[in-house]
PDB file of N, CA and C in Angstrom:
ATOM      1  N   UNK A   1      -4.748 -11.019  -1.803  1.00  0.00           N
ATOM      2  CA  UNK A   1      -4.697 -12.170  -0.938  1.00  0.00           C
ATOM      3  C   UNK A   1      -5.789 -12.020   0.118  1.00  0.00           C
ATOM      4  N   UNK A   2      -6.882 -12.601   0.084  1.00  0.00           N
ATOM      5  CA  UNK A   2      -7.413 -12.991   1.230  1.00  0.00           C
ATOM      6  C   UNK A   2      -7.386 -13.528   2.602  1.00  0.00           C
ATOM      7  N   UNK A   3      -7.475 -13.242   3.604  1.00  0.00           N
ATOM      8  CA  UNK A   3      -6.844 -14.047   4.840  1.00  0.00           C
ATOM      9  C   UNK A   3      -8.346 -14.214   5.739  1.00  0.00           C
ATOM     10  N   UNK A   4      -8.341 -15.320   5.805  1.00  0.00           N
ATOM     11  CA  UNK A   4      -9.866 -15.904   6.462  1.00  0.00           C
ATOM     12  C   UNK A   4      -9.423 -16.054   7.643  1.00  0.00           C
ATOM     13  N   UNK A   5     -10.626 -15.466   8.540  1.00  0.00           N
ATOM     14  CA  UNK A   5     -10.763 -15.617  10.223  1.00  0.00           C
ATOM     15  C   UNK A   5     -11.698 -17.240  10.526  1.00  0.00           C
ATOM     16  N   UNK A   6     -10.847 -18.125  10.959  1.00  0.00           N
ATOM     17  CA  UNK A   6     -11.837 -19.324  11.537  1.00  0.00           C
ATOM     18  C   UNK A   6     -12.332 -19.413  12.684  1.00  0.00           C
ATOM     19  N   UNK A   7     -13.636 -19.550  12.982  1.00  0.00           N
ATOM     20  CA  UNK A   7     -14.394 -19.234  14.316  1.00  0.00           C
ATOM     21  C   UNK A   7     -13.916 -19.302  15.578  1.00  0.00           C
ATOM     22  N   UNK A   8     -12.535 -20.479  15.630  1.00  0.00           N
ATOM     23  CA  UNK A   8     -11.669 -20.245  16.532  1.00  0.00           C
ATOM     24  C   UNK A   8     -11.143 -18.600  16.714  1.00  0.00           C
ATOM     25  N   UNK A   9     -10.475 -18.584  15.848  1.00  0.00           N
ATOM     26  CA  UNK A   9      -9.566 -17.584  15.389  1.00  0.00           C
ATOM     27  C   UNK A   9     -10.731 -16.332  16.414  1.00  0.00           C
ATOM     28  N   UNK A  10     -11.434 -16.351  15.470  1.00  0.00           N
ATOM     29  CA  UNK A  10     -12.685 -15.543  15.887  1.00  0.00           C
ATOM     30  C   UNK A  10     -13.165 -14.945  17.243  1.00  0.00           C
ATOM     31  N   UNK A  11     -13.282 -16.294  18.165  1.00  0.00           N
ATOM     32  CA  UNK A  11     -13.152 -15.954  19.711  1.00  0.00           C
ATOM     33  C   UNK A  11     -11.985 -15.712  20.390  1.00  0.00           C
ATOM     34  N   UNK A  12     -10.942 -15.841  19.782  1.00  0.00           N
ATOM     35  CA  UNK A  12      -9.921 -15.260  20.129  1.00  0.00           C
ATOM     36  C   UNK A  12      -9.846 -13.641  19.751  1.00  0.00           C
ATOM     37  N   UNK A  13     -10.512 -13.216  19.190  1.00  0.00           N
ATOM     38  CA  UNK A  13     -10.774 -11.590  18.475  1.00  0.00           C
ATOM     39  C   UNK A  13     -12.338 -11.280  19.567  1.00  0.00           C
ATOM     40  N   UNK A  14     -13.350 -12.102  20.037  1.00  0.00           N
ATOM     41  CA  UNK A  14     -13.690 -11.584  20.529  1.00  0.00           C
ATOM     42  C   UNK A  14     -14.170 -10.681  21.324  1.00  0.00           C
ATOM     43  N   UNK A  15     -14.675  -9.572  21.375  1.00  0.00           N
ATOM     44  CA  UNK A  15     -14.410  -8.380  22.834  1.00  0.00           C
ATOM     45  C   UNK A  15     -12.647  -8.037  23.067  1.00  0.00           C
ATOM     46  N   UNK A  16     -11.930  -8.507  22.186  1.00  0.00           N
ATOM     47  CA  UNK A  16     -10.564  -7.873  21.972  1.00  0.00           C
ATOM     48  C   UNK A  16     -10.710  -6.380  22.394  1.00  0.00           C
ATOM     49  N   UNK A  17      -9.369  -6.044  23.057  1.00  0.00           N
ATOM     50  CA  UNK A  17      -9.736  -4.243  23.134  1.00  0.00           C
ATOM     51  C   UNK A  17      -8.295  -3.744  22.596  1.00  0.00           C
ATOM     52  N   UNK A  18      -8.339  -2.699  21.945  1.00  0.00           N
ATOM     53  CA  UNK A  18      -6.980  -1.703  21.516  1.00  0.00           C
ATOM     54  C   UNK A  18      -7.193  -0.609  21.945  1.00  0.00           C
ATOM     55  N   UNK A  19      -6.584   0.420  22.390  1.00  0.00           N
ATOM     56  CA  UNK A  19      -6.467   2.078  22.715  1.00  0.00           C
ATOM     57  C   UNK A  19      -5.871   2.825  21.918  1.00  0.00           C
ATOM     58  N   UNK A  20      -6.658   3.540  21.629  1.00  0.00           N
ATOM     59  CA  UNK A  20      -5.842   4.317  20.580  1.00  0.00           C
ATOM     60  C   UNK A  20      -5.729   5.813  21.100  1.00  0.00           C
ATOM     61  N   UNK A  21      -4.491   6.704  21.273  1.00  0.00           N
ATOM     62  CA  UNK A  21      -4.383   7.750  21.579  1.00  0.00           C
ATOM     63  C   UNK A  21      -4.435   8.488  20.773  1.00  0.00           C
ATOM     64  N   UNK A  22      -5.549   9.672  20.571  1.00  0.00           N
ATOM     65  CA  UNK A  22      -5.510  10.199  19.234  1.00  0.00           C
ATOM     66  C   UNK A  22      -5.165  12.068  19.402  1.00  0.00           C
ATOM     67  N   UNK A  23      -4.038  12.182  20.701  1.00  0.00           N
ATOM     68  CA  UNK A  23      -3.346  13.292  20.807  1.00  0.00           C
ATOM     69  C   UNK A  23      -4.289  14.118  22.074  1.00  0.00           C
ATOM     70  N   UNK A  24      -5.414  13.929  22.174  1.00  0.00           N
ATOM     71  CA  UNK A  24      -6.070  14.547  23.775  1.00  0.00           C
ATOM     72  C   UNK A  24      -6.580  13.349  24.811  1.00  0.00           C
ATOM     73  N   UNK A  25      -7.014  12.302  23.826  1.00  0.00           N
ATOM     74  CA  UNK A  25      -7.854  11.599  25.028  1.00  0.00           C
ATOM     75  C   UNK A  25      -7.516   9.889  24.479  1.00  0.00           C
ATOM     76  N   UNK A  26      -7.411   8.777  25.346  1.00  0.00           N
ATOM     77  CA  UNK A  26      -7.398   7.570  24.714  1.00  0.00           C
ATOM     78  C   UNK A  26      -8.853   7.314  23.909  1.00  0.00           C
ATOM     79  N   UNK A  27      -9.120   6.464  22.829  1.00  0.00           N
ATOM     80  CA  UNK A  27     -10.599   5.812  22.769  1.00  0.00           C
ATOM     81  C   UNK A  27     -10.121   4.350  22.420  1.00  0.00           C
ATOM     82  N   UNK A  28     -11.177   3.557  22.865  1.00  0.00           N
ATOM     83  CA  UNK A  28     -10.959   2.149  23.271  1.00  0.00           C
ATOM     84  C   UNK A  28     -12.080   1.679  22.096  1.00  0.00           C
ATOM     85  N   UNK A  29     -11.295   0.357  21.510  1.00  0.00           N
ATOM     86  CA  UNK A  29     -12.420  -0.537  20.667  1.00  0.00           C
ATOM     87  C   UNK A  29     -12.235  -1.586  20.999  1.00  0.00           C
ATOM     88  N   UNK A  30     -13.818  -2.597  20.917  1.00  0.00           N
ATOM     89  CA  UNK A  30     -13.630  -3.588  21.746  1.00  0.00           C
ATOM     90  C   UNK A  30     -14.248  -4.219  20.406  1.00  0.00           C
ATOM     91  N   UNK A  31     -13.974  -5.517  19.772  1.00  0.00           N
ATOM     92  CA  UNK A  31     -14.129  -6.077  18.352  1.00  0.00           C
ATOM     93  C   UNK A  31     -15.771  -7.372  19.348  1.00  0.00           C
ATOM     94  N   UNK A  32     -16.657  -6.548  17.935  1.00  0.00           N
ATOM     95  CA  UNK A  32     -18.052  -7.227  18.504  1.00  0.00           C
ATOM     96  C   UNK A  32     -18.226  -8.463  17.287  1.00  0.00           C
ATOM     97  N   UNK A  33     -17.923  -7.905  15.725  1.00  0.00           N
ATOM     98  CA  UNK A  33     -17.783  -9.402  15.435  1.00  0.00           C
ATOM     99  C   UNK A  33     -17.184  -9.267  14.187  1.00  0.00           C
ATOM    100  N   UNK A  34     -16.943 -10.036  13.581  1.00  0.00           N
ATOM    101  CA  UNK A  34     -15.828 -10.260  12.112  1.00  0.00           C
ATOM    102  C   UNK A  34     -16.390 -10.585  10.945  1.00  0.00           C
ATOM    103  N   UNK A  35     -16.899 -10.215   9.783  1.00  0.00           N
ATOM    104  CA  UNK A  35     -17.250 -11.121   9.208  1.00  0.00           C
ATOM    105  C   UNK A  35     -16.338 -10.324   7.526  1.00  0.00           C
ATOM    106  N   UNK A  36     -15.295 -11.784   7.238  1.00  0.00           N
ATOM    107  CA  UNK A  36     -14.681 -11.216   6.028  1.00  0.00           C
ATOM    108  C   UNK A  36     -15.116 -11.816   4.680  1.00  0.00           C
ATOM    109  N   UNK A  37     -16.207 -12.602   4.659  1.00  0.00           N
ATOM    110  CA  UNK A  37     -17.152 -12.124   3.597  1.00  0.00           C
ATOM    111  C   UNK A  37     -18.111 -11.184   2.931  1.00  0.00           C
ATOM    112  N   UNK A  38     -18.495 -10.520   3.881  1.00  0.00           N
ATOM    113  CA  UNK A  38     -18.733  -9.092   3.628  1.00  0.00           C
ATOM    114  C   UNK A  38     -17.952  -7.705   3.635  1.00  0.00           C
ATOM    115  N   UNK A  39     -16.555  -8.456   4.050  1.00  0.00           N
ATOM    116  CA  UNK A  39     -15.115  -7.263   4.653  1.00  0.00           C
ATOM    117  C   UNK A  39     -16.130  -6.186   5.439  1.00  0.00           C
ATOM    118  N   UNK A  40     -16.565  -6.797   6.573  1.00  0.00           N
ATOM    119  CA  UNK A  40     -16.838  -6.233   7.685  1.00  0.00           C
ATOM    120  C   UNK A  40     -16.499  -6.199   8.918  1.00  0.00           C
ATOM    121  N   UNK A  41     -15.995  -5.376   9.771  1.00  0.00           N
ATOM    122  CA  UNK A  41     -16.183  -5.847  11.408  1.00  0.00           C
ATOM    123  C   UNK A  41     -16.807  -4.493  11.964  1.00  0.00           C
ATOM    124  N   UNK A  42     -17.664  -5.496  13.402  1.00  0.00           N
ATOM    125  CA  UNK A  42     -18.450  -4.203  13.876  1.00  0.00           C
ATOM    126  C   UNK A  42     -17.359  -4.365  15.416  1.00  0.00           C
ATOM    127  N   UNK A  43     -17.656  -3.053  15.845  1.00  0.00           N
ATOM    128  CA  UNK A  43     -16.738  -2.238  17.123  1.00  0.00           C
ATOM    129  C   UNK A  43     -17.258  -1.660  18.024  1.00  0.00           C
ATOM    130  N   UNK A  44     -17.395  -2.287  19.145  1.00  0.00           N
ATOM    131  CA  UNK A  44     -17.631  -0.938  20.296  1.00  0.00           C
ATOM    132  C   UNK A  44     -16.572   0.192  20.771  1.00  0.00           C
ATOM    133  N   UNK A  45     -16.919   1.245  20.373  1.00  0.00           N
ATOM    134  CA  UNK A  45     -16.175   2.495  20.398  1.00  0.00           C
ATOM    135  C   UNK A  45     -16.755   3.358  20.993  1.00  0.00           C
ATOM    136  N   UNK A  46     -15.505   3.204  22.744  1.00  0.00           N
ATOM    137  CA  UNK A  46     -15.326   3.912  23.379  1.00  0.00           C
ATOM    138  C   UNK A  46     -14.981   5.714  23.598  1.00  0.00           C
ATOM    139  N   UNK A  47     -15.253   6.812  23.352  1.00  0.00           N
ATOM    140  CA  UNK A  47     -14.604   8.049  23.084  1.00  0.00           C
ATOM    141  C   UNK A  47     -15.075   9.142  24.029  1.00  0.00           C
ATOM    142  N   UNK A  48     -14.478   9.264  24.797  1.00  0.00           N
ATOM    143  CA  UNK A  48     -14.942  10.579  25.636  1.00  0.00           C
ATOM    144  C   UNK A  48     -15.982  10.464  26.206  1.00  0.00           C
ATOM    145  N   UNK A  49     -16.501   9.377  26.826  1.00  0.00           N
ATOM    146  CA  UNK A  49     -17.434   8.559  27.729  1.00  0.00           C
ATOM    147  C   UNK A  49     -19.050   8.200  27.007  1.00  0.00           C
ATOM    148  N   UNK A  50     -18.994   8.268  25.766  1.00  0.00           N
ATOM    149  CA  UNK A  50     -19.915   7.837  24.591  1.00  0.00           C
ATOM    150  C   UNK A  50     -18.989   6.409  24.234  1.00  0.00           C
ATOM    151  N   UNK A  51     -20.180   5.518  24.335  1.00  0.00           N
ATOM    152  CA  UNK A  51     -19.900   4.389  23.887  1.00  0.00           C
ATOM    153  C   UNK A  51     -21.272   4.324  22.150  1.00  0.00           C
ATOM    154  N   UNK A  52     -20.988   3.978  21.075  1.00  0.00           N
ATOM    155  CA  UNK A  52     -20.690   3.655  20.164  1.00  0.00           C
ATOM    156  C   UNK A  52     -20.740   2.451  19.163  1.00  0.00           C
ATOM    157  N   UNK A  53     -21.536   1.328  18.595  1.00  0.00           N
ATOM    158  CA  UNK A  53     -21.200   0.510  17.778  1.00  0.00           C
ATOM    159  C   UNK A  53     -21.078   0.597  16.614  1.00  0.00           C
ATOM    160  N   UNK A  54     -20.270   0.704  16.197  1.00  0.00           N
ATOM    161  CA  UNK A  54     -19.659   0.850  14.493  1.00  0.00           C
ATOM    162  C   UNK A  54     -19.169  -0.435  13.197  1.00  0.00           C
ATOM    163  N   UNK A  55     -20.117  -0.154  12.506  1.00  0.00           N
ATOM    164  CA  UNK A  55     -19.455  -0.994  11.224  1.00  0.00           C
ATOM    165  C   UNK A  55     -18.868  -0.403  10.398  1.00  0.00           C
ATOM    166  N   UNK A  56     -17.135  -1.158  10.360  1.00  0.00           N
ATOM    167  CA  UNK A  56     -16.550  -0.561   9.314  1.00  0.00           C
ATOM    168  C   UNK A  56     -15.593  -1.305   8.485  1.00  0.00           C
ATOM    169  N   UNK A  57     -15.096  -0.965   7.218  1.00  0.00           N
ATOM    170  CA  UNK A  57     -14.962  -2.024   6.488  1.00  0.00           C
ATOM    171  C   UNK A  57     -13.678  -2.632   6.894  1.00  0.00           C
ATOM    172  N   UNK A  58     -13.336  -3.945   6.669  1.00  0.00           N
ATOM    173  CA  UNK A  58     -12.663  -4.707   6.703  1.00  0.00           C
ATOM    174  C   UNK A  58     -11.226  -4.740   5.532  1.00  0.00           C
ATOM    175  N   UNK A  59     -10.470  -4.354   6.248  1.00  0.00           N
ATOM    176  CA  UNK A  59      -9.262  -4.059   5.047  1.00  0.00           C
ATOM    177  C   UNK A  59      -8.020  -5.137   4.981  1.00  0.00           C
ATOM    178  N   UNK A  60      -7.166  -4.958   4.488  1.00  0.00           N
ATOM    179  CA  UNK A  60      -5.908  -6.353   3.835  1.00  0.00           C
ATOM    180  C   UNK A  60      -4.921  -5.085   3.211  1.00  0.00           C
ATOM    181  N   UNK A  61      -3.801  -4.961   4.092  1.00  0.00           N
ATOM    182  CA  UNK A  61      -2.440  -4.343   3.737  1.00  0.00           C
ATOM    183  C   UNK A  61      -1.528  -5.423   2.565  1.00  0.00           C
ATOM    184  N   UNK A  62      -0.642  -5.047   2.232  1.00  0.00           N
ATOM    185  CA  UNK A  62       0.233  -5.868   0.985  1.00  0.00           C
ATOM    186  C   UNK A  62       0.646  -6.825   1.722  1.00  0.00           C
ATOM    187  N   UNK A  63       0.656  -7.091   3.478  1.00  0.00           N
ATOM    188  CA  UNK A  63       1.091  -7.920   3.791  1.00  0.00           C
ATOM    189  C   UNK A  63      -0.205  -8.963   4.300  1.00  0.00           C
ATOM    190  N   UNK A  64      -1.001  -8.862   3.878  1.00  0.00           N
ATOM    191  CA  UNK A  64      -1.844 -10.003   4.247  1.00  0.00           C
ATOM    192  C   UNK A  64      -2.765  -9.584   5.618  1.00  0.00           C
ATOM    193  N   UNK A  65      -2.232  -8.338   6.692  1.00  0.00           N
ATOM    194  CA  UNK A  65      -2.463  -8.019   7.834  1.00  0.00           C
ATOM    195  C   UNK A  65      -4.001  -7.162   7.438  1.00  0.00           C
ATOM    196  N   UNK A  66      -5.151  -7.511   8.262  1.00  0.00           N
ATOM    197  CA  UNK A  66      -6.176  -7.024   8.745  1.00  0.00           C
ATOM    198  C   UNK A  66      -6.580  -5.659   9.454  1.00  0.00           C
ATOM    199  N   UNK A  67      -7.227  -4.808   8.750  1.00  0.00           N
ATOM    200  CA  UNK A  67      -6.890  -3.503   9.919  1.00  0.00           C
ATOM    201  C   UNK A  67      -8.616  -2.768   8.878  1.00  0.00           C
ATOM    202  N   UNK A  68      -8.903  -1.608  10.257  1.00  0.00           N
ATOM    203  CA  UNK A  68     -10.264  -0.910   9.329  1.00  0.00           C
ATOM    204  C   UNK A  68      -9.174   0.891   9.840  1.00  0.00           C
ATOM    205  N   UNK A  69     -10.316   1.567   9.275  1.00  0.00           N
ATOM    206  CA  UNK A  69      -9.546   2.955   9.148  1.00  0.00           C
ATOM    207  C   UNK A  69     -11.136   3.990   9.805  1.00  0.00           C
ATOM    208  N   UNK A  70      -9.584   4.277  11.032  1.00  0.00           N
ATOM    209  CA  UNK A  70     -10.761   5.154  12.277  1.00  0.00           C
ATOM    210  C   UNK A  70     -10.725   6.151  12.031  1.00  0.00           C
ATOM    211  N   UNK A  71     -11.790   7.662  11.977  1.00  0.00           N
ATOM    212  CA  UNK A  71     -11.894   8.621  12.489  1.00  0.00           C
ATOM    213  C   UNK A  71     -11.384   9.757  11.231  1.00  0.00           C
ATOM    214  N   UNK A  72     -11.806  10.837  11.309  1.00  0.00           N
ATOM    215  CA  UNK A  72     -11.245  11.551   9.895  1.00  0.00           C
ATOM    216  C   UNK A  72      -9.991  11.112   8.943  1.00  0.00           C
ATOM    217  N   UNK A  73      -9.337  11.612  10.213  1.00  0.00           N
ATOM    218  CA  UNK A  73      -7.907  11.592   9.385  1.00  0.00           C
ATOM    219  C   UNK A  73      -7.540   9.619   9.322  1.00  0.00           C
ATOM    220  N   UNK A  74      -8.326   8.932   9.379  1.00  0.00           N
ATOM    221  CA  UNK A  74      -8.440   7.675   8.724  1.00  0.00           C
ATOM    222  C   UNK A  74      -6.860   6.730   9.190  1.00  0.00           C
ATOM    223  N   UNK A  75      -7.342   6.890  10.939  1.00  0.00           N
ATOM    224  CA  UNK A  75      -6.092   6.382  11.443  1.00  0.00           C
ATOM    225  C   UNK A  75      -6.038   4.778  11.122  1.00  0.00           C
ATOM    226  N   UNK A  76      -5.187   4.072  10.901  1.00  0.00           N
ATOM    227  CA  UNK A  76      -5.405   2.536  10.568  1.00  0.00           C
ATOM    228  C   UNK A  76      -5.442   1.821  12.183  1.00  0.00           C
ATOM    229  N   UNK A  77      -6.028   1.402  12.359  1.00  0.00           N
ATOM    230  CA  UNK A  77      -6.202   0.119  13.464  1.00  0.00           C
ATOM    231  C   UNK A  77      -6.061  -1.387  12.986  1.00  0.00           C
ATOM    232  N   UNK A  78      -4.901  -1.505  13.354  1.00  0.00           N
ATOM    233  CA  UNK A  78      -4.563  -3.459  13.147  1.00  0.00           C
ATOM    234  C   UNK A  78      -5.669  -3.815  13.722  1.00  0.00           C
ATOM    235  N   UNK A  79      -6.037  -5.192  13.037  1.00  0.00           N
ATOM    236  CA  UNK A  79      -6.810  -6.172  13.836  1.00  0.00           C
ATOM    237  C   UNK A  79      -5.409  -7.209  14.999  1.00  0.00           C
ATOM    238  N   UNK A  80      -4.654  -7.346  14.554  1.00  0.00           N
ATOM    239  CA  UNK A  80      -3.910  -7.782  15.214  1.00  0.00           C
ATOM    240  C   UNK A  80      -2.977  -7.164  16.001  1.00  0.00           C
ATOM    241  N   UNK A  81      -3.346  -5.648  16.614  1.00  0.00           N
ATOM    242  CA  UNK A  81      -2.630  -5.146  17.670  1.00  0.00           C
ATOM    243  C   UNK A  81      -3.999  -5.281  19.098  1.00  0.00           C
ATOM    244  N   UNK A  82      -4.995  -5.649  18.668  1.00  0.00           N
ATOM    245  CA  UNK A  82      -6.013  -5.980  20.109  1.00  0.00           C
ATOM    246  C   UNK A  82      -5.398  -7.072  20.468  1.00  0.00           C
ATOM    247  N   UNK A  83      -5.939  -6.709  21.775  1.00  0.00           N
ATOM    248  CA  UNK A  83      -5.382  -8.215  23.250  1.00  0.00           C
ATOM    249  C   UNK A  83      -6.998  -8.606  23.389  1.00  0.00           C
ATOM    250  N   UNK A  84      -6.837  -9.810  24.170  1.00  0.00           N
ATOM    251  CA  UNK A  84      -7.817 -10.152  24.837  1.00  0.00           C
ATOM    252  C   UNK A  84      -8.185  -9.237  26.183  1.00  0.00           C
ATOM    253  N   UNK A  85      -9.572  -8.522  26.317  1.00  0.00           N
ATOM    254  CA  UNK A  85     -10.106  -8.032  27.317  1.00  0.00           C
ATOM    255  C   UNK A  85      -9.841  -8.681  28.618  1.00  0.00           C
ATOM    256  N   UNK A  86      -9.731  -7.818  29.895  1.00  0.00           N
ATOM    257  CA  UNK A  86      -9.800  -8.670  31.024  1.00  0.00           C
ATOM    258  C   UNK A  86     -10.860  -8.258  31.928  1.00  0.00           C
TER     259      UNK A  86
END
């Protein structure tokens, strides 16, 4: 199943940020842009005061939900657990 982001949709994902605690330190991603015709999104990734832009692939769980896979041990990051930045 495919699930398409519409450009609305889109700026609402904008500069989105999530934290992820990965057992010593938080790192922060801030969503730079979407594109799920190529099952891509690129990320600014925050980590231990190195900031970071990353492309990584664009994934689809059995439930239709959006997420890419961070860091060795290939932690999953929802696209739909980011908020809007303030």
């Amino acid at each position: 199943m495919k699930k398409e982001v519409s450009q609305n949709e889109f700026r609402k994902y904008y500069l989105s940020e999530f934290e992820l605690y990965d057992g010593e330190a938080f790192i922060t991603f801030n969503i730079v842009s979407i594109n799920t015709e190529k099952r891509e999104i690129v990320v600014a990734v925050t980590d231990r005061g190195k900031i970071s832009v990353i492309t990584y692939d664009l994934l689809t769980d059995k439930n239709g939900d959006m997420y890419f896979e961070y860091g060795c041990m290939l932690e999953k990051v929802n696209i739909a657990d980011f908020e809007e930045a303030e």
